[in-house]
N, C-alpha and C. Protein backbone atom coordinates (compact mmCIF):
# COMPACT_ATOMS: atom_id res chain seq x y z
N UNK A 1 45.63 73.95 98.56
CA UNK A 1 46.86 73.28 98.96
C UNK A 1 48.07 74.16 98.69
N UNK A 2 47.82 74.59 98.00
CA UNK A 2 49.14 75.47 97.61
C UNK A 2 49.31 76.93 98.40
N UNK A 3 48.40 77.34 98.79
CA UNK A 3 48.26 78.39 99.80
C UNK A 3 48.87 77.82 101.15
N UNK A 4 48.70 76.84 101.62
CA UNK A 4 49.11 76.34 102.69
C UNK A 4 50.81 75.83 102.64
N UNK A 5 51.05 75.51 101.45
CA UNK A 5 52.33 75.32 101.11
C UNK A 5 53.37 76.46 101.33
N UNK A 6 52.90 77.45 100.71
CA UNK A 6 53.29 78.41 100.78
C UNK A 6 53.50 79.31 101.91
N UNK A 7 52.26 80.03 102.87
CA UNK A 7 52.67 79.91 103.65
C UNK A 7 53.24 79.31 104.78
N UNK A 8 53.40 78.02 104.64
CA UNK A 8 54.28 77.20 105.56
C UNK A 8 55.33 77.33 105.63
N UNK A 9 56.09 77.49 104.05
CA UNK A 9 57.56 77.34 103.59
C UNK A 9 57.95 79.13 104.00
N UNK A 10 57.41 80.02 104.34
CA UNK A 10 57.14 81.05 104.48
C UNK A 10 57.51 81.37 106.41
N UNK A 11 56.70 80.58 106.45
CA UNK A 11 56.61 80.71 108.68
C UNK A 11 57.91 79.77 108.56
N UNK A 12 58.35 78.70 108.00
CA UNK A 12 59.48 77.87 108.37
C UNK A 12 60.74 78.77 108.11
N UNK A 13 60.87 79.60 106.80
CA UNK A 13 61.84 80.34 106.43
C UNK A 13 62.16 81.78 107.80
N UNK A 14 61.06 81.98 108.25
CA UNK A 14 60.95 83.06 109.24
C UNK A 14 62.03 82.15 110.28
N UNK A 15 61.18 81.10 110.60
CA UNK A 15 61.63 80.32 111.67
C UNK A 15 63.22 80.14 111.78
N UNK A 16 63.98 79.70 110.53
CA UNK A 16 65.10 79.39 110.35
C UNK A 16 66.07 80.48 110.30
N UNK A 17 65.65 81.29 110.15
CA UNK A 17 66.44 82.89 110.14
C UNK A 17 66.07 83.30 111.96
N UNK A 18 65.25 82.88 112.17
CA UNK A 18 65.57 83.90 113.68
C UNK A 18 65.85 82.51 114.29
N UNK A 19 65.90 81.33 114.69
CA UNK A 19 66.71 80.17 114.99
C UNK A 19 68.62 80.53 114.61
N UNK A 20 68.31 81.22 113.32
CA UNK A 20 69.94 80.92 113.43
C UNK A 20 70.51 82.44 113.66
N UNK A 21 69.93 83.54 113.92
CA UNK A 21 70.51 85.09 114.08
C UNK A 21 69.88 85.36 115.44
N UNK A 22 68.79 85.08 116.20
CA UNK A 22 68.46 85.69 117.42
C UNK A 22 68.79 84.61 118.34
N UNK A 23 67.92 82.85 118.49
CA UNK A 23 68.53 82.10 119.28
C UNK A 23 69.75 81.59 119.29
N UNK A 24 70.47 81.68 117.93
CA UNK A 24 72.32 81.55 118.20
C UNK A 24 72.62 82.55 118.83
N UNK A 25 72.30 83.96 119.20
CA UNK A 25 73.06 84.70 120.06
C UNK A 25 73.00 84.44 121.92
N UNK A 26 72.13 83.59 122.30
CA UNK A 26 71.37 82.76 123.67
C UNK A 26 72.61 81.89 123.89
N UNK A 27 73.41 81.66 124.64
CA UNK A 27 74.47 80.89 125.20
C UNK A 27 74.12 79.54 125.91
N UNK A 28 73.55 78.83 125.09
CA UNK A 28 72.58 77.82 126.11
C UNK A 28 73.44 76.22 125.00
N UNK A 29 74.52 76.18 125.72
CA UNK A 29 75.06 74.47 125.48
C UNK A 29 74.68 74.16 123.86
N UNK A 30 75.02 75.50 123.34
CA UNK A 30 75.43 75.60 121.74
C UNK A 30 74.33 74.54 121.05
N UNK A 31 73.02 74.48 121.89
CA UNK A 31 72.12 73.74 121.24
C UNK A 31 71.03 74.61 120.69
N UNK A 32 70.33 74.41 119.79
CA UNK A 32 69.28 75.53 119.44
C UNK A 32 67.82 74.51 119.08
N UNK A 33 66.91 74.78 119.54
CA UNK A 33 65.50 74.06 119.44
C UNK A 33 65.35 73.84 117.24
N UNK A 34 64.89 73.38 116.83
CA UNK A 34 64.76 73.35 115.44
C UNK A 34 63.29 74.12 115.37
N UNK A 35 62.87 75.42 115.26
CA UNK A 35 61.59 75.73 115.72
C UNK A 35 60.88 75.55 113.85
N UNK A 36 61.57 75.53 112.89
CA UNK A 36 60.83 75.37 111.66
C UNK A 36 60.64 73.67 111.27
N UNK A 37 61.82 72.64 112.32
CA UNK A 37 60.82 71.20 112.13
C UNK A 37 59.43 71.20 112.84
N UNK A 38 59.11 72.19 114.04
CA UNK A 38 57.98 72.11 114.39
C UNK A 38 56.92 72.66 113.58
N UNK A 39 57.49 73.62 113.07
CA UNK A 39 56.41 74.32 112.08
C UNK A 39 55.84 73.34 110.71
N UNK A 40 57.18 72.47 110.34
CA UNK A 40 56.86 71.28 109.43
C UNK A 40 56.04 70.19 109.83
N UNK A 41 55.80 70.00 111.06
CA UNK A 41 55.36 68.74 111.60
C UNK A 41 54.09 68.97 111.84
N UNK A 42 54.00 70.60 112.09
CA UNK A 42 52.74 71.27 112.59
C UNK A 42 51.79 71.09 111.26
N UNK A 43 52.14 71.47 110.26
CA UNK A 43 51.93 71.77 108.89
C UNK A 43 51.60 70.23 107.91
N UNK A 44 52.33 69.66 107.75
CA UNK A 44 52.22 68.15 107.46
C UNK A 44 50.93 67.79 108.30
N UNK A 45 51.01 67.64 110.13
CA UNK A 45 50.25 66.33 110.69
C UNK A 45 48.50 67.07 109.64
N UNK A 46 48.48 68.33 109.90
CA UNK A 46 47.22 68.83 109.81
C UNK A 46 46.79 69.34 107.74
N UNK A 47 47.46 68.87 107.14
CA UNK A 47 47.53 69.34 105.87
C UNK A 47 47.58 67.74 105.20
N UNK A 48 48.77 66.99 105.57
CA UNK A 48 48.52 66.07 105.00
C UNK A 48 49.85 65.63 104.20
N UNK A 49 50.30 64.46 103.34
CA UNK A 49 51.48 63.78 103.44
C UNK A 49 52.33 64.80 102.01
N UNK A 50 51.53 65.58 101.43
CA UNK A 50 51.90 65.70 99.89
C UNK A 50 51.92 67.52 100.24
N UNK A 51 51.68 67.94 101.28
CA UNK A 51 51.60 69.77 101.52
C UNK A 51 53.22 69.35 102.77
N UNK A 52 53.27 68.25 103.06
CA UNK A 52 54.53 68.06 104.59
C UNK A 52 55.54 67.86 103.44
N UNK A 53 55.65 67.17 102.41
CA UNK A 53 57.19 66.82 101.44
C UNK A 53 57.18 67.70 100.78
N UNK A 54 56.37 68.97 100.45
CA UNK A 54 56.63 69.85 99.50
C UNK A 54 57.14 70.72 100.43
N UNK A 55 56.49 71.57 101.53
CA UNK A 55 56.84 72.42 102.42
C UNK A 55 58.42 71.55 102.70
N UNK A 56 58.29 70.28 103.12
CA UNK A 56 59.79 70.01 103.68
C UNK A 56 60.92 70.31 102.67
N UNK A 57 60.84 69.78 101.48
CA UNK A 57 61.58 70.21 100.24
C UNK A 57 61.81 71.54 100.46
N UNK A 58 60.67 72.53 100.20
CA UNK A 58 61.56 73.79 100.28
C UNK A 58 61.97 74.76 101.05
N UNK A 59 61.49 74.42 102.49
CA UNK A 59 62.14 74.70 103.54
C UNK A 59 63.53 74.23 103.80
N UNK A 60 63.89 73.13 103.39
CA UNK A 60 64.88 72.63 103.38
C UNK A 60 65.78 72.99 102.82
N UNK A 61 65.35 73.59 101.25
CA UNK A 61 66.31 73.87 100.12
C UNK A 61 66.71 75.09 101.03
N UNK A 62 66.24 76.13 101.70
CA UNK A 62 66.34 77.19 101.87
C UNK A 62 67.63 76.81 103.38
N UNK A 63 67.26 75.71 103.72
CA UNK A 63 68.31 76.26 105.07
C UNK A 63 69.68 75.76 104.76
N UNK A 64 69.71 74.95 103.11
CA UNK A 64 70.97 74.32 102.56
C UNK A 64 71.30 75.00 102.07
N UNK A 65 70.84 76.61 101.55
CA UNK A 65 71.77 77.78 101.12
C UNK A 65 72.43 78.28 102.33
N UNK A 66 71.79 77.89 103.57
CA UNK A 66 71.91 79.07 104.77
C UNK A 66 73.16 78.44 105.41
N UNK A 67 73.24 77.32 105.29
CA UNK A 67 73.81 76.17 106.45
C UNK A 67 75.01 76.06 105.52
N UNK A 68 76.43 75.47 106.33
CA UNK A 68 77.35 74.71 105.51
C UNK A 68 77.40 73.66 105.18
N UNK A 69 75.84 72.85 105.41
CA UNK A 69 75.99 71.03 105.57
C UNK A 69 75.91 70.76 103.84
N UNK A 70 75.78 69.50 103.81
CA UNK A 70 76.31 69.55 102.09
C UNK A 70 74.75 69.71 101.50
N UNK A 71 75.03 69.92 100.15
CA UNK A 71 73.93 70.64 99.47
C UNK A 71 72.46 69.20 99.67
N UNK A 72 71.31 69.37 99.77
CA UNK A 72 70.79 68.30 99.60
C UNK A 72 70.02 67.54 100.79
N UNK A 73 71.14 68.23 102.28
CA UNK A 73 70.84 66.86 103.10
C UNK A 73 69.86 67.11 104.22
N UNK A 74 69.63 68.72 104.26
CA UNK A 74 68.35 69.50 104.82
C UNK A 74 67.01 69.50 104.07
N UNK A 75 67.47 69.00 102.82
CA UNK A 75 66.07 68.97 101.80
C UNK A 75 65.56 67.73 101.99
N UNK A 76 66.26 66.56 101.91
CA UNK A 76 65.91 65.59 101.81
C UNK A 76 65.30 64.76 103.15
N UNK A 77 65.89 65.48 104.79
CA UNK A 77 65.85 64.92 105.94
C UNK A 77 64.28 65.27 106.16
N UNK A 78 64.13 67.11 105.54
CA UNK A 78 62.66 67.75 105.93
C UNK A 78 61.50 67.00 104.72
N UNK A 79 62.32 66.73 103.59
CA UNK A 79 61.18 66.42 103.02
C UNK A 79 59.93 64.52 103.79
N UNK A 80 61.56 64.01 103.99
CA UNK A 80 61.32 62.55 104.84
C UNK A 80 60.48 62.78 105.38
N UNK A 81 60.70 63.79 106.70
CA UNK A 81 59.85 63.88 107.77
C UNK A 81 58.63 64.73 107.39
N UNK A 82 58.18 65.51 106.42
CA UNK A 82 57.29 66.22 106.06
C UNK A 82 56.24 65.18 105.75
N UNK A 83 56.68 64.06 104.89
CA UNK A 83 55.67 62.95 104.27
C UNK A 83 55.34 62.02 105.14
N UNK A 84 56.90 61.66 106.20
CA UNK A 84 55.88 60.15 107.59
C UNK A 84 54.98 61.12 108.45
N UNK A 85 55.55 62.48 108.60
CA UNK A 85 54.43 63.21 109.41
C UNK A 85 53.05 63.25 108.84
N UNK A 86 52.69 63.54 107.90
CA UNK A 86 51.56 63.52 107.13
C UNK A 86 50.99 62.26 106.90
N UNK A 87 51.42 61.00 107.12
CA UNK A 87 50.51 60.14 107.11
C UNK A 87 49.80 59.72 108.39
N UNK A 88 49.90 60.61 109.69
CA UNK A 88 49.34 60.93 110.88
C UNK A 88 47.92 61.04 110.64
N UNK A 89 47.77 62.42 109.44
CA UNK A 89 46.88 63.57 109.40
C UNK A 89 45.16 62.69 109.68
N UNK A 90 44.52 63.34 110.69
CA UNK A 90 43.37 63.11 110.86
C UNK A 90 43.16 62.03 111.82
N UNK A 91 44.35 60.94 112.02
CA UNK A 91 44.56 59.86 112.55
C UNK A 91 44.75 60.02 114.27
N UNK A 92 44.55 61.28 114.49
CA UNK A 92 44.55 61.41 116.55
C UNK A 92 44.02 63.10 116.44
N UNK A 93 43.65 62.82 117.56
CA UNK A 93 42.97 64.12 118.14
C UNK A 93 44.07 64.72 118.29
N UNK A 94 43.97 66.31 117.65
CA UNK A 94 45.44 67.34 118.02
C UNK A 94 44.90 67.79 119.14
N UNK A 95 45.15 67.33 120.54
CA UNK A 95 44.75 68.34 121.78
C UNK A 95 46.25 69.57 121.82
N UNK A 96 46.41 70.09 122.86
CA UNK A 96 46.79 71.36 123.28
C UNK A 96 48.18 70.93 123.33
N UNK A 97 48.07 69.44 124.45
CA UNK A 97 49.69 69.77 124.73
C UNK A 97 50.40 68.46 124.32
N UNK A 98 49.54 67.40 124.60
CA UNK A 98 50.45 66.03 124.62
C UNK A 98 50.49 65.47 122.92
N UNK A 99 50.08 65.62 122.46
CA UNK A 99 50.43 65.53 120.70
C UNK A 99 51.21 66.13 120.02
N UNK A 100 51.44 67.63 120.34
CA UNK A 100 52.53 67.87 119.97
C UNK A 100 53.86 67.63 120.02
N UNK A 101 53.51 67.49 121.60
CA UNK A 101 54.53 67.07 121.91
C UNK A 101 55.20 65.57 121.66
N UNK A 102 54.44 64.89 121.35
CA UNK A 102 55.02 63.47 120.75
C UNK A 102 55.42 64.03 119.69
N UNK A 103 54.66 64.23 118.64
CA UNK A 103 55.18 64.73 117.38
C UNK A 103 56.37 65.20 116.92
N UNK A 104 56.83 65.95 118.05
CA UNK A 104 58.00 67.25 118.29
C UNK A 104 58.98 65.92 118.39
N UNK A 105 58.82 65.12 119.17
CA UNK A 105 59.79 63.89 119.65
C UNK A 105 60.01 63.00 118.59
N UNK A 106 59.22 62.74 118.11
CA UNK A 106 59.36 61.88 116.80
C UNK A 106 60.39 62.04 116.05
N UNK A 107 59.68 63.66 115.37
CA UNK A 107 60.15 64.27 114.63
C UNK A 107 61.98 64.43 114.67
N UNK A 108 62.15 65.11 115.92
CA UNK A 108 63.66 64.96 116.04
C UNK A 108 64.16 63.51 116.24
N UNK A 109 63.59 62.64 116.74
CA UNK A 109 64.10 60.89 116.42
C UNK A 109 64.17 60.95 115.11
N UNK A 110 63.33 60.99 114.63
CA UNK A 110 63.59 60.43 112.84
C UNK A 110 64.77 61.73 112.20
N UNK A 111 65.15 62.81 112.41
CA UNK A 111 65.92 63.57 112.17
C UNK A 111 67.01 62.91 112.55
N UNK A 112 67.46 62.57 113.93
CA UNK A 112 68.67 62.25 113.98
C UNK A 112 68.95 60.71 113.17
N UNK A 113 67.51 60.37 113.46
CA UNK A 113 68.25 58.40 112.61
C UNK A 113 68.11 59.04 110.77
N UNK A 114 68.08 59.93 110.34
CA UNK A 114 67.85 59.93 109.19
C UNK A 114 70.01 60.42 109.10
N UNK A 115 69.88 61.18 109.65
CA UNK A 115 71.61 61.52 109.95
C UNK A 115 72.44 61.06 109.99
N UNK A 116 71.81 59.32 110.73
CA UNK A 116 72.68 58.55 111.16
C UNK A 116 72.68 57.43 110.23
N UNK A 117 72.05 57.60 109.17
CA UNK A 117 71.79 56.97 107.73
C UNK A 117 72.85 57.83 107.14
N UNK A 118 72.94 58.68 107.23
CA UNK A 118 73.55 59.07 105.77
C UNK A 118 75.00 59.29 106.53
N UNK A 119 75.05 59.79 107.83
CA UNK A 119 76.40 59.36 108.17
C UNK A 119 76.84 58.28 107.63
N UNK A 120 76.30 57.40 107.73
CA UNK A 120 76.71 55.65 107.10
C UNK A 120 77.24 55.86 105.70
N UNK A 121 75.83 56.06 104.87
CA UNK A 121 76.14 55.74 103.51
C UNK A 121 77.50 56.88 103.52
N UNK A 122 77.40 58.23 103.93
CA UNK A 122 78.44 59.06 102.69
C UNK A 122 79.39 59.23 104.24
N UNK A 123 80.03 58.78 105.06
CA UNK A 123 80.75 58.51 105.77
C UNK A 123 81.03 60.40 106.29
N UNK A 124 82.20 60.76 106.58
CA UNK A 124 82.71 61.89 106.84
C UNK A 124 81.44 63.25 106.76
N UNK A 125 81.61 62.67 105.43
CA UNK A 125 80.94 64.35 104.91
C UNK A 125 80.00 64.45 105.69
N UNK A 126 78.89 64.18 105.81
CA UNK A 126 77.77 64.12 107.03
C UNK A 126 77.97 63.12 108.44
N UNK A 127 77.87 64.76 109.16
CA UNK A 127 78.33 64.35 110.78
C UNK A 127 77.00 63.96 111.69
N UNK A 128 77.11 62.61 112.38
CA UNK A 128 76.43 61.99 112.90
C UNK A 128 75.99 62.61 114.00
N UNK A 129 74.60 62.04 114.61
CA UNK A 129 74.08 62.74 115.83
C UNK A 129 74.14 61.73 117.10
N UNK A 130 74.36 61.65 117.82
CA UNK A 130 74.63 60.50 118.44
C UNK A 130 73.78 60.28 119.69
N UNK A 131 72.92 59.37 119.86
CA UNK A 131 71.80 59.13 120.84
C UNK A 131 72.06 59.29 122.26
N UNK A 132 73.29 59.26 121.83
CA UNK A 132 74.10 59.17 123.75
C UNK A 132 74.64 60.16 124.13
N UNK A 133 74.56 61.28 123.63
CA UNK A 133 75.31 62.16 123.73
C UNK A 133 74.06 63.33 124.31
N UNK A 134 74.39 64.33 125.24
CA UNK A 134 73.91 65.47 125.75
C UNK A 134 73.43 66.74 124.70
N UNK A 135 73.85 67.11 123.49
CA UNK A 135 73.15 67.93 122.57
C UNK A 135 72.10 67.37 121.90
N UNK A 136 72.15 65.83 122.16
CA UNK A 136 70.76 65.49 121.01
C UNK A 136 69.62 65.59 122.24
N UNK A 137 69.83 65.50 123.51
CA UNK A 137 69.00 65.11 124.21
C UNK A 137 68.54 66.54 124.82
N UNK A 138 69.35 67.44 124.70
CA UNK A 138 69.08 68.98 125.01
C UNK A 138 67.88 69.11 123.72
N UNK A 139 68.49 69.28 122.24
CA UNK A 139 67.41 69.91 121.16
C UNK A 139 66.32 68.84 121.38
N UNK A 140 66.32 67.57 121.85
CA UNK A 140 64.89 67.18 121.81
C UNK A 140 64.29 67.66 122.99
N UNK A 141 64.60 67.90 123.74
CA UNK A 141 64.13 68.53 125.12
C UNK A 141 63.08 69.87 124.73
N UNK A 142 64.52 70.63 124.29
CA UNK A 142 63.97 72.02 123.50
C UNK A 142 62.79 71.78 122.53
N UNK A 143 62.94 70.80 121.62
CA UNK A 143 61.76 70.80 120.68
C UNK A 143 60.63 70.31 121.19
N UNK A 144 60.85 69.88 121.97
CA UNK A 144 59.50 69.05 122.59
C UNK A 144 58.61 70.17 123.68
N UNK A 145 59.87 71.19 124.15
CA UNK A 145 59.27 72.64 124.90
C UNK A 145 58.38 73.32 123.66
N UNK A 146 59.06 73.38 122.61
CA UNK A 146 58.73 74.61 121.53
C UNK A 146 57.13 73.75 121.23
N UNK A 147 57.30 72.41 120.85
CA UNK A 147 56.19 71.98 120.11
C UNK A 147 54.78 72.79 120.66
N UNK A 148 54.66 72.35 122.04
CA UNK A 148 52.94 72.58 122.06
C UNK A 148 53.11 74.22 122.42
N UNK A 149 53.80 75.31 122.54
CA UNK A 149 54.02 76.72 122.09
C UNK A 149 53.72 76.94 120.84
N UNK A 150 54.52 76.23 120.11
CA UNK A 150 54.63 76.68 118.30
C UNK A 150 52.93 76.05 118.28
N UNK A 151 52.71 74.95 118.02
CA UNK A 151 51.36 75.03 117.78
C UNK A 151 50.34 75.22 118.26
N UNK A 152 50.25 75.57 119.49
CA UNK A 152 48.90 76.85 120.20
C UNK A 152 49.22 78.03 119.04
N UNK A 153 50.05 78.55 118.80
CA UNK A 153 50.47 80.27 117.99
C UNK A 153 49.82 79.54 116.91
N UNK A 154 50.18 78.25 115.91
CA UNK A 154 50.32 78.16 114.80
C UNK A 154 49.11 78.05 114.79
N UNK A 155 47.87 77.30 115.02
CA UNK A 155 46.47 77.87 115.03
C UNK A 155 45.38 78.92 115.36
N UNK A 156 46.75 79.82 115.82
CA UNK A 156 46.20 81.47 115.41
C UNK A 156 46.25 81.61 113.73
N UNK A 157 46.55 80.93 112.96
CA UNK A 157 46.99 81.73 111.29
C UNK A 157 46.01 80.35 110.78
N UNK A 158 44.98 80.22 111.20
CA UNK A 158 44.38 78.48 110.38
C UNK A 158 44.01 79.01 109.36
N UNK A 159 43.39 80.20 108.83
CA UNK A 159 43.28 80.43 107.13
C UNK A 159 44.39 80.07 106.65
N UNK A 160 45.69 80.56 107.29
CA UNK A 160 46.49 80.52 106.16
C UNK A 160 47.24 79.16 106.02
N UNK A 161 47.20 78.68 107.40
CA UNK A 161 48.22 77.63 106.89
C UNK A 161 47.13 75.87 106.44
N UNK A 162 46.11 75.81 107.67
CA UNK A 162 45.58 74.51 106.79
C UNK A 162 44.58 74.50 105.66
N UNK A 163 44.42 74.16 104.71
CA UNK A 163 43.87 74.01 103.60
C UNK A 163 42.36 73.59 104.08
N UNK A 164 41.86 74.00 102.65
CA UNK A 164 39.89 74.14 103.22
C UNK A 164 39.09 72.89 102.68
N UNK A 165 38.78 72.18 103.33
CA UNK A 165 37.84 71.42 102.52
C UNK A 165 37.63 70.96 101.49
C-alpha cells in the first residue's frame, strides 16, 4: 500500500507541475483539465478508500504550496474525493472508456460542490464554481477527455501504482 501511495502522490505531483507550466501556456478559455484529479480517481477507484485519502492529502498538500488558494482547501477537496472514490473499488468493471469517464465526471461534480460548500461556510475567501457557468462545463468536458487517456497510460505502470494482493 504504501508503494502505491507513493507513487501516486508522485505521477499526481508530475501531473500538477506540467498542468500548471506546460498546459497554462495553451490559450484555451483559461480553463485547464485537472489531469492529477484523474490520476487520484484513477488511483483510489483501483487501490481502494484509505491509498485515495492519503494520496489525496498529499497531493493536495503539494498543490496548496503551488497554488494561491488558502492553505488547506486542495488537501482537504482531494482528500474527500480520494476516499468517496475508493469506496467504488472492485464495485464495476474498469472497461477502456465509459468508466472513466463517469468517474472523471463525478469527480469534478463533487470538486465543484465541495467548493461550493466551503464557499458557503468561509464566504469570500474561497471562490465558488458555479454550475452555470462555461469554465466549469469546459474543465469537465476536458476531464472527462483526459479520463479514459490518463487511464489507458496509467495501466501501463500497474506494478507501481496498484497494490498486490
Amino acid at each position: 500500500m504504501i508503494r502505491s501511495i507513493i507513487w501516486t502522490v508522485i505521477f499526481c505531483i508530475a501531473a500538477i507541475i506540467v498542468q500548471s507550466t506546460l498546459i497554462g501556456m495553451i490559450p484555451f478559455a483559461k480553463v485547464k483539465p485537472d489531469l492529477a484529479l484523474v490520476i487520484l480517481v484513477f488511483s483510489a477507484y483501483v487501490n481502494g478508500t484509505m491509498t485515495g485519502q492519503v494520496s489525496g492529502f498529499f497531493s493536495g498538500l503539494f498543490q496548496d504550496f503551488l497554488s494561491a488558494s488558502p492553505p488547506g482547501m486542495n488537501c482537504l477537496m482531494r482528500t474527500l474525493i480520494g476516499a468517496l472514490t475508493g469506496i467504488f473499488k472492485g464495485a464495476f468493471f474498469l472497461d477502456f472508456f465509459l468508466m472513466p469517464l463517469i468517474l472523471c465526471i463525478i469527480a469534478t461534480f463533487l470538486k465543484a460542490f465541495i467548493l461550493f460548500i466551503l464557499h458557503l461556510i468561509m464566504g469570500q475567501v474561497i471562490p465558488a464554481i458555479s454550475f452555470t457557468t462555461s469554465p466549469f462545463w469546459i474543465e469537465l468536458g476536458l476531464n472527462a477527455f483526459c479520463g479514459p487517456l490518463l487511464f489507458f497510460l496509467l495501466k501501463r505502470f500497474k506494478p507501481m501504482l496498484i497494490e498486490r494482493r
